[in-house]
C-alpha atoms as a PDB file:
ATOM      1  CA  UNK A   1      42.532-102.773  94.245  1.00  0.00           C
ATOM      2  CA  UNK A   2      43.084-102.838  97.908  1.00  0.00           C
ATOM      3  CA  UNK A   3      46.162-100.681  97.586  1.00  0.00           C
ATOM      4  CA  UNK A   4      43.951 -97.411  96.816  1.00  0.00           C
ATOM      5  CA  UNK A   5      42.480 -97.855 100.005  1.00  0.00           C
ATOM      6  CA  UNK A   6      43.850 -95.462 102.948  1.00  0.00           C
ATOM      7  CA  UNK A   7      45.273 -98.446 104.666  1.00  0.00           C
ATOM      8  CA  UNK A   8      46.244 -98.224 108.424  1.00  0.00           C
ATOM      9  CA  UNK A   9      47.236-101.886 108.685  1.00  0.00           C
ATOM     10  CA  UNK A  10      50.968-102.823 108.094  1.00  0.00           C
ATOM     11  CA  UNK A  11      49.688-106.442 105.796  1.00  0.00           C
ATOM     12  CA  UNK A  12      52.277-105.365 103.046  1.00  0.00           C
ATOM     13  CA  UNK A  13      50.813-107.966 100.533  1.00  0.00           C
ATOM     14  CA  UNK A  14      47.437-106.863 100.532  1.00  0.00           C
ATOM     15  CA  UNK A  15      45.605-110.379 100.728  1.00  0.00           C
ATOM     16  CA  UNK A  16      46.657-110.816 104.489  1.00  0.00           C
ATOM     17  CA  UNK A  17      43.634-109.066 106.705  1.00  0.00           C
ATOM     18  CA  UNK A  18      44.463-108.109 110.182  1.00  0.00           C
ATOM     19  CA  UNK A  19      44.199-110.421 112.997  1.00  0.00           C
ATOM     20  CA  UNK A  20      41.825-107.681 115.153  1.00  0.00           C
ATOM     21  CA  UNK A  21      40.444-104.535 114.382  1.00  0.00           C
ATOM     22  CA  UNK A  22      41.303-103.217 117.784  1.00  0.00           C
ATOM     23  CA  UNK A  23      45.235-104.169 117.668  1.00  0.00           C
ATOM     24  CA  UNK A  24      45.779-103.118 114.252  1.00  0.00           C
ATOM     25  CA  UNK A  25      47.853 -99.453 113.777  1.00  0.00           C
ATOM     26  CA  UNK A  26      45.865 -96.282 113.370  1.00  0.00           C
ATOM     27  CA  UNK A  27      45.846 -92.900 112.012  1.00  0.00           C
ATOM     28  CA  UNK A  28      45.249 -90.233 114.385  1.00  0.00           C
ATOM     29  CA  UNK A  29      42.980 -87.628 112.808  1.00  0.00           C
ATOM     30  CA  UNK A  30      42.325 -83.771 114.276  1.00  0.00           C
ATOM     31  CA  UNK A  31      39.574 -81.238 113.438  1.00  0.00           C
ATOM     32  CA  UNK A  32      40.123 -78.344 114.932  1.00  0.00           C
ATOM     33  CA  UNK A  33      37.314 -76.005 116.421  1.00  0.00           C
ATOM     34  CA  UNK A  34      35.263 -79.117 116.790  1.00  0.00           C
ATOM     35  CA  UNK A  35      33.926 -78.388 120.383  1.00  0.00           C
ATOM     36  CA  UNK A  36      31.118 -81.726 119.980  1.00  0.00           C
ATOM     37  CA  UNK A  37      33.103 -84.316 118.649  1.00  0.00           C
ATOM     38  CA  UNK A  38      32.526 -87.679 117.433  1.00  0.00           C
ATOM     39  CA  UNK A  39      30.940 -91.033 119.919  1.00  0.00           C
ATOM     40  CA  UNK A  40      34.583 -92.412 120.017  1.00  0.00           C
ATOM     41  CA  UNK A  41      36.469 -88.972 119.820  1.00  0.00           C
ATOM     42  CA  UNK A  42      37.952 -86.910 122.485  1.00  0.00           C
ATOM     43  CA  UNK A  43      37.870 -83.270 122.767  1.00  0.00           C
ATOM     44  CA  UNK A  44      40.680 -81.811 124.156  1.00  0.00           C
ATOM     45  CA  UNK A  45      41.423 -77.532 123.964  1.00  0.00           C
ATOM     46  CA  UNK A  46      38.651 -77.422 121.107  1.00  0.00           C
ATOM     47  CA  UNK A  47      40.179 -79.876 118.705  1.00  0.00           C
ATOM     48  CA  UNK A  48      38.304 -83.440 118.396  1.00  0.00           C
ATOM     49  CA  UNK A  49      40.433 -86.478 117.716  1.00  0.00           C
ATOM     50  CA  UNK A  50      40.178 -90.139 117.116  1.00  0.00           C
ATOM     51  CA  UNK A  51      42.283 -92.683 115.867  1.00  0.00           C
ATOM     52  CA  UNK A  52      41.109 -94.361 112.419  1.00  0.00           C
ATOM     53  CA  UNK A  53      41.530 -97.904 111.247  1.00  0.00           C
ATOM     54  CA  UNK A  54      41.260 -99.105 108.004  1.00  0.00           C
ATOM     55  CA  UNK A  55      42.206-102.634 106.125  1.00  0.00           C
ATOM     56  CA  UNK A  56      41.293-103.754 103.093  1.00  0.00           C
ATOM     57  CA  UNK A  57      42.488-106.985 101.943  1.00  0.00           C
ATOM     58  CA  UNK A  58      41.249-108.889  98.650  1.00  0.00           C
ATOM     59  CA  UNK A  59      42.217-112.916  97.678  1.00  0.00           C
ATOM     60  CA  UNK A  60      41.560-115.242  94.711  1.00  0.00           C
ATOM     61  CA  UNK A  61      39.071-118.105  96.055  1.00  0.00           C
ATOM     62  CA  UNK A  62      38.806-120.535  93.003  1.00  0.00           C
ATOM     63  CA  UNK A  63      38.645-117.763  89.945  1.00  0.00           C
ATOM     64  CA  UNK A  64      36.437-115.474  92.410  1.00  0.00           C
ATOM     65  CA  UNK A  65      37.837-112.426  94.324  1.00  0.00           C
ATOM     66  CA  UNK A  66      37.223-112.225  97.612  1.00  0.00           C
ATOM     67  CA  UNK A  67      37.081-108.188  99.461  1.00  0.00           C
ATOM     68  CA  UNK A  68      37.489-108.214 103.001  1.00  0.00           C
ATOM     69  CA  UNK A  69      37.108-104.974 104.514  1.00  0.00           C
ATOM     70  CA  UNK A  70      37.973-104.479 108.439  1.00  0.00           C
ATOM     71  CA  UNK A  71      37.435-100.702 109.943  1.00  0.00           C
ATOM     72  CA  UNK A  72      36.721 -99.248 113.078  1.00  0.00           C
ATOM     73  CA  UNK A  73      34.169 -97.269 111.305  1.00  0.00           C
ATOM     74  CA  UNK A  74      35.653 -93.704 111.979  1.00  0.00           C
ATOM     75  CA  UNK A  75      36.436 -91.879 108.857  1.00  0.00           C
ATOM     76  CA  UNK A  76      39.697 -89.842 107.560  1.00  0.00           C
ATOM     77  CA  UNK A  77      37.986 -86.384 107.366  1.00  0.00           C
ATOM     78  CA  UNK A  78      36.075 -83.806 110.032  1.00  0.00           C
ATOM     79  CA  UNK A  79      32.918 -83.995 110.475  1.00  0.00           C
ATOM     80  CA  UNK A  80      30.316 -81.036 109.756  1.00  0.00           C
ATOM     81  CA  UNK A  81      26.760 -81.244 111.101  1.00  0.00           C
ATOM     82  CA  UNK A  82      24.475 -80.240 113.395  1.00  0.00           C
ATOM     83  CA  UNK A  83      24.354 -82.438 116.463  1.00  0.00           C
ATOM     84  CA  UNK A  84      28.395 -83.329 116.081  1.00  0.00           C
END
């Protein structure tokens, strides 16, 4: 299950979480024309972008799976609204 996740973090076996959120590798992600950007984005000629992190992890704890899901809470597509 945790393999159809868009993983960032480099656990290879899938029931090792990362040790940090913060340390773990990223995906950068662009959206172009995106002059308001995103709280943890940066806008730089236009183009907002942020760096995503994403680790989900599952483990067998006496006959009952276990998710653990770790994330930096920025997501893997551009944002449309409003106010960003």
């Amino acid at each position: 299950v945790a393999a159809t996740f868009l993983n960032t973090c480099a656990h290879g076996d899938y029931d090792t979480p990362a040790a940090d959120v913060s340390t773990m590798a990223s995906e950068s992600f662009s959206c172009a024309k995106k002059p308001r950007c995103i709280p943890d984005g940066v806008v730089s000629g236009g183009t907002c972008t942020w760096e995503r992190r994403l680790c989900v992890t599952c483990r067998d704890v006496n006959g009952v799976t276990k998710i653990r899901v770790q994330t930096n809470n920025l997501p893997n597509h551009c944002v449309q609204s409003v106010s960003v």
